[in-house]
Protein backbone atom coordinates (compact mmCIF):
# COMPACT_ATOMS: atom_id res chain seq x y z
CA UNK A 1 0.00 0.00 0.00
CA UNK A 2 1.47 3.45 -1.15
CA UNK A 3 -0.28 5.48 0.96
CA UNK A 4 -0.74 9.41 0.90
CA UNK A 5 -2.32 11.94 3.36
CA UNK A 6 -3.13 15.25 1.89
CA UNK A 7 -6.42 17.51 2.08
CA UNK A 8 -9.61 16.53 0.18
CA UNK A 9 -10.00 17.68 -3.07
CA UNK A 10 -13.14 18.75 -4.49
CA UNK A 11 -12.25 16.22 -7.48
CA UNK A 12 -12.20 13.47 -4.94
CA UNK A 13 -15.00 10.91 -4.87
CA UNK A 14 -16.13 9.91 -1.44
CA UNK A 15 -19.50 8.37 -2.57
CA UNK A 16 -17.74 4.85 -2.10
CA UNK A 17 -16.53 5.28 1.27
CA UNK A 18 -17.32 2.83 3.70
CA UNK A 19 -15.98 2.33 7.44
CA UNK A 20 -18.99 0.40 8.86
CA UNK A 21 -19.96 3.25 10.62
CA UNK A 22 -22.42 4.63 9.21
CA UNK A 23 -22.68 8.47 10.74
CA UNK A 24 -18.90 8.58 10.01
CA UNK A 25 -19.65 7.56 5.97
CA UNK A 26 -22.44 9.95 6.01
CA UNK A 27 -20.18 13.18 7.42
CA UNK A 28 -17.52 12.09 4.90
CA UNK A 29 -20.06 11.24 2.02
CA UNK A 30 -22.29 14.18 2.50
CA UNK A 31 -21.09 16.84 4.82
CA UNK A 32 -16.88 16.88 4.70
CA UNK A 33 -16.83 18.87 1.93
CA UNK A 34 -19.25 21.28 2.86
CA UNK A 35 -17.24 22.31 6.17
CA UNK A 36 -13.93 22.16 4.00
CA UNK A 37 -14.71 24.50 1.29
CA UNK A 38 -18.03 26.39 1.48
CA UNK A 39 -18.03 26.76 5.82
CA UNK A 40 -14.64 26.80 6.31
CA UNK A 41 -14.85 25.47 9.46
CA UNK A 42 -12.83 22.67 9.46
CA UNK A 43 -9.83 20.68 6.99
CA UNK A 44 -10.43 16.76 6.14
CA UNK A 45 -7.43 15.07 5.26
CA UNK A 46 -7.43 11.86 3.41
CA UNK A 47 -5.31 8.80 3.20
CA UNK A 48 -5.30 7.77 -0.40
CA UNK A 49 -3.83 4.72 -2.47
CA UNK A 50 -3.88 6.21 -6.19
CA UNK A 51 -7.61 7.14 -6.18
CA UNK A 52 -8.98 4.75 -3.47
CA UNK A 53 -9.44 6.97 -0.27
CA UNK A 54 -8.62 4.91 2.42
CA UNK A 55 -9.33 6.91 5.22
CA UNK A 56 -9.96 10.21 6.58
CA UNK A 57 -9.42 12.89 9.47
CA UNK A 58 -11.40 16.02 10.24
CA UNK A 59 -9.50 19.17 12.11
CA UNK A 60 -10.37 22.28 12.97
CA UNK A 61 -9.20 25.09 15.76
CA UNK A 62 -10.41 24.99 19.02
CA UNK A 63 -10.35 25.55 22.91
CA UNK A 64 -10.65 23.97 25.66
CA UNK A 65 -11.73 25.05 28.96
CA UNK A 66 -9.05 24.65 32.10
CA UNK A 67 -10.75 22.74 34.40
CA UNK A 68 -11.54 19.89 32.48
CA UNK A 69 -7.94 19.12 32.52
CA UNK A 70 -5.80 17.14 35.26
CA UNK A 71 -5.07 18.93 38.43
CA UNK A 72 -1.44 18.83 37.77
CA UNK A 73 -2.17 20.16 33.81
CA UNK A 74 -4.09 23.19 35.47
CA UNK A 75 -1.38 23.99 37.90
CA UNK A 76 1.21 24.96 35.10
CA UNK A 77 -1.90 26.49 32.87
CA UNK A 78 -3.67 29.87 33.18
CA UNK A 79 -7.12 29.57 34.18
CA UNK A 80 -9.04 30.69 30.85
CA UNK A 81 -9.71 28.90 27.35
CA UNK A 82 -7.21 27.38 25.71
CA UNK A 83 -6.20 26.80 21.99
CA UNK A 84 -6.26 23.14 21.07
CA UNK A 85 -6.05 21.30 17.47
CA UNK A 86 -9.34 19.21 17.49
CA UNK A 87 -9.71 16.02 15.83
CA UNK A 88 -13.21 15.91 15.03
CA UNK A 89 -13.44 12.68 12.99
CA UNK A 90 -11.19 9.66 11.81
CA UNK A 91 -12.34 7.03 9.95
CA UNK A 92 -10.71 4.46 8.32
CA UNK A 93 -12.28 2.23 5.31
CA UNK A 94 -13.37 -1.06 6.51
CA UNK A 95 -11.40 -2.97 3.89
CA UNK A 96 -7.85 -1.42 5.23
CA UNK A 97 -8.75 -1.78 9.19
CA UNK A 98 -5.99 -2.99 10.95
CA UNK A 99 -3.56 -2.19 8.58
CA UNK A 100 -2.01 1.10 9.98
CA UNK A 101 -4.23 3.50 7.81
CA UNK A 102 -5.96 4.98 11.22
CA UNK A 103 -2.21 4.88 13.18
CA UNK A 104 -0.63 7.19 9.89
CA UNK A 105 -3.39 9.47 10.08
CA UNK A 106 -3.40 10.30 13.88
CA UNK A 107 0.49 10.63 12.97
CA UNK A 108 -0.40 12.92 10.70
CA UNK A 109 -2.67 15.36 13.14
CA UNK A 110 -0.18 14.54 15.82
CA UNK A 111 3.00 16.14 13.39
CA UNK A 112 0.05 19.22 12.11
CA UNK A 113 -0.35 19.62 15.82
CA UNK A 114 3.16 20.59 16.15
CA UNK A 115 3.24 23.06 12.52
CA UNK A 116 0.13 24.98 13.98
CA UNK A 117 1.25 25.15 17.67
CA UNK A 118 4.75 26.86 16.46
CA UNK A 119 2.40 28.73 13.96
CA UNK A 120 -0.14 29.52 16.47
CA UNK A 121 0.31 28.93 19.72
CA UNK A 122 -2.06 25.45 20.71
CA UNK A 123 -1.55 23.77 23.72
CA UNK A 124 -2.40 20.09 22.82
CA UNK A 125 -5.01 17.84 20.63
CA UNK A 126 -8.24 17.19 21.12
CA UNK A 127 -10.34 14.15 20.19
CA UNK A 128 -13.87 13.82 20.18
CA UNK A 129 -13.73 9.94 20.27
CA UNK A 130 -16.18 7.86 20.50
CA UNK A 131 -16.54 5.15 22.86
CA UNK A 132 -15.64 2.26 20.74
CA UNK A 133 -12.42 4.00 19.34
CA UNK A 134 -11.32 5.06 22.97
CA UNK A 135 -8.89 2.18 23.37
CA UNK A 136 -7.44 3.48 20.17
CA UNK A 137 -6.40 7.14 21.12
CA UNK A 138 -5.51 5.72 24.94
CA UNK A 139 -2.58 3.56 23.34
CA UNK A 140 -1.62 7.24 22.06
CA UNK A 141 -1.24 8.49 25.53
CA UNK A 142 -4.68 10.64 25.35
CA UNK A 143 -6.44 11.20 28.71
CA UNK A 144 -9.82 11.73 29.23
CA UNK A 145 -11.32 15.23 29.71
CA UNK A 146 -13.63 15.85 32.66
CA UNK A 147 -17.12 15.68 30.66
CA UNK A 148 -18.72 19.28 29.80
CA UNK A 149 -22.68 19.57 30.45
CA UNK A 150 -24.19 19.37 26.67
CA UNK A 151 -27.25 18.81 25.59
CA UNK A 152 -29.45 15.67 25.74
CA UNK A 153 -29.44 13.32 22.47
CA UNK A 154 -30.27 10.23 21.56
CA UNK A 155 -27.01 9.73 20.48
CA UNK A 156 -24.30 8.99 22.38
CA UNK A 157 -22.01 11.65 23.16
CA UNK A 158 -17.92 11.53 22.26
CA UNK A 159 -15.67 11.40 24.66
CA UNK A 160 -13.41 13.94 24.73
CA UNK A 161 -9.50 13.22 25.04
CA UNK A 162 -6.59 15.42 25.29
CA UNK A 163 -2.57 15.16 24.21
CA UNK A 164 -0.58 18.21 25.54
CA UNK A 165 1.46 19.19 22.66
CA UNK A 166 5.10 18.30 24.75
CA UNK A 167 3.48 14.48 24.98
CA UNK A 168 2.90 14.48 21.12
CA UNK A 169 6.30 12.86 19.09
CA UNK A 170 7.94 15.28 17.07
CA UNK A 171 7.39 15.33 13.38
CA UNK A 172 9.15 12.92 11.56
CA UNK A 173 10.50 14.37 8.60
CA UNK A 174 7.84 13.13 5.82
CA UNK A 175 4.19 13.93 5.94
């Protein structure tokens, strides 16, 4: 697999896409490219082999709020909202799971994390994951976030997770 992680093109066709989940095939399917290039509020990246999109990763700027970090993370933080990269949705296609294509693409955010934060000044990632992908970001040294009140849904709600940017590995030299 020769795979490539670069933004989403409006050329690209995402109709195909499937993960098995559906709510992440419909954001990518119907609503990616809407955020990308007529909201602007947030960049998917995809992971592509020639034209087969293999995956994909949604970020956009952020903050979060102080005290839904660690004690010790507050201590050396001021006490008002901070700049984060968010990671708003990964997905990888079910055909490639297990073979690295979700792994490359955190790598990716993890190594954007560090561009923006020397750019812009963030303090860390965070990931809206959902419950069965938890495990996932955990074995990437993200911590749960003390939950914030939302709303009431019949869906569950992610689970935020958070990577100070001095946790995340440098950049490695292609991306």
């Amino acid at each position: 697999m020769a795979l490539i992680i670069r933004a989403l093109a409006l050329t690209d066709d995402r109709s195909t896409f499937q993960s098995g989940n559906i709510d992440m095939d419909r954001f990518f399917q119907r609503f990616a490219g809407q955020n990308q290039f007529r909201h602007y509020i947030g960049v998917t990246y995809v992971a592509v082999d020639g034209a087969a999109v293999l995956g994909f990763v949604t970020v956009t700027a952020a903050s979060l709020e102080t005290f839904t970090l660690s004690p010790a993370a507050r201590k050396r933080l001021p006490a008002y909202p901070l700049p984060v990269l968010r990671l708003a949705r990964l997905a990888v296609a079910a055909s490639v799971k297990g073979q690295g294509v979700g792994s490359a693409l955190l790598r990716f955010v993890f190594n954007l994390a560090h561009e923006m934060s020397a750019l812009l000044g963030f303090v860390g990632v965070v990931v809206d994951a959902k419950l069965e992908a938890a495990a996932f970001y955990e074995r990437y040294w993200l911590v749960a976030l003390e939950a914030e009140a939302g709303h009431l849904s019949d869906r569950p709600e992610p689970s935020p997770m958070f990577l100070e940017i001095g946790a995340i590995p440098k950049p490695t030299a292609a991306r």
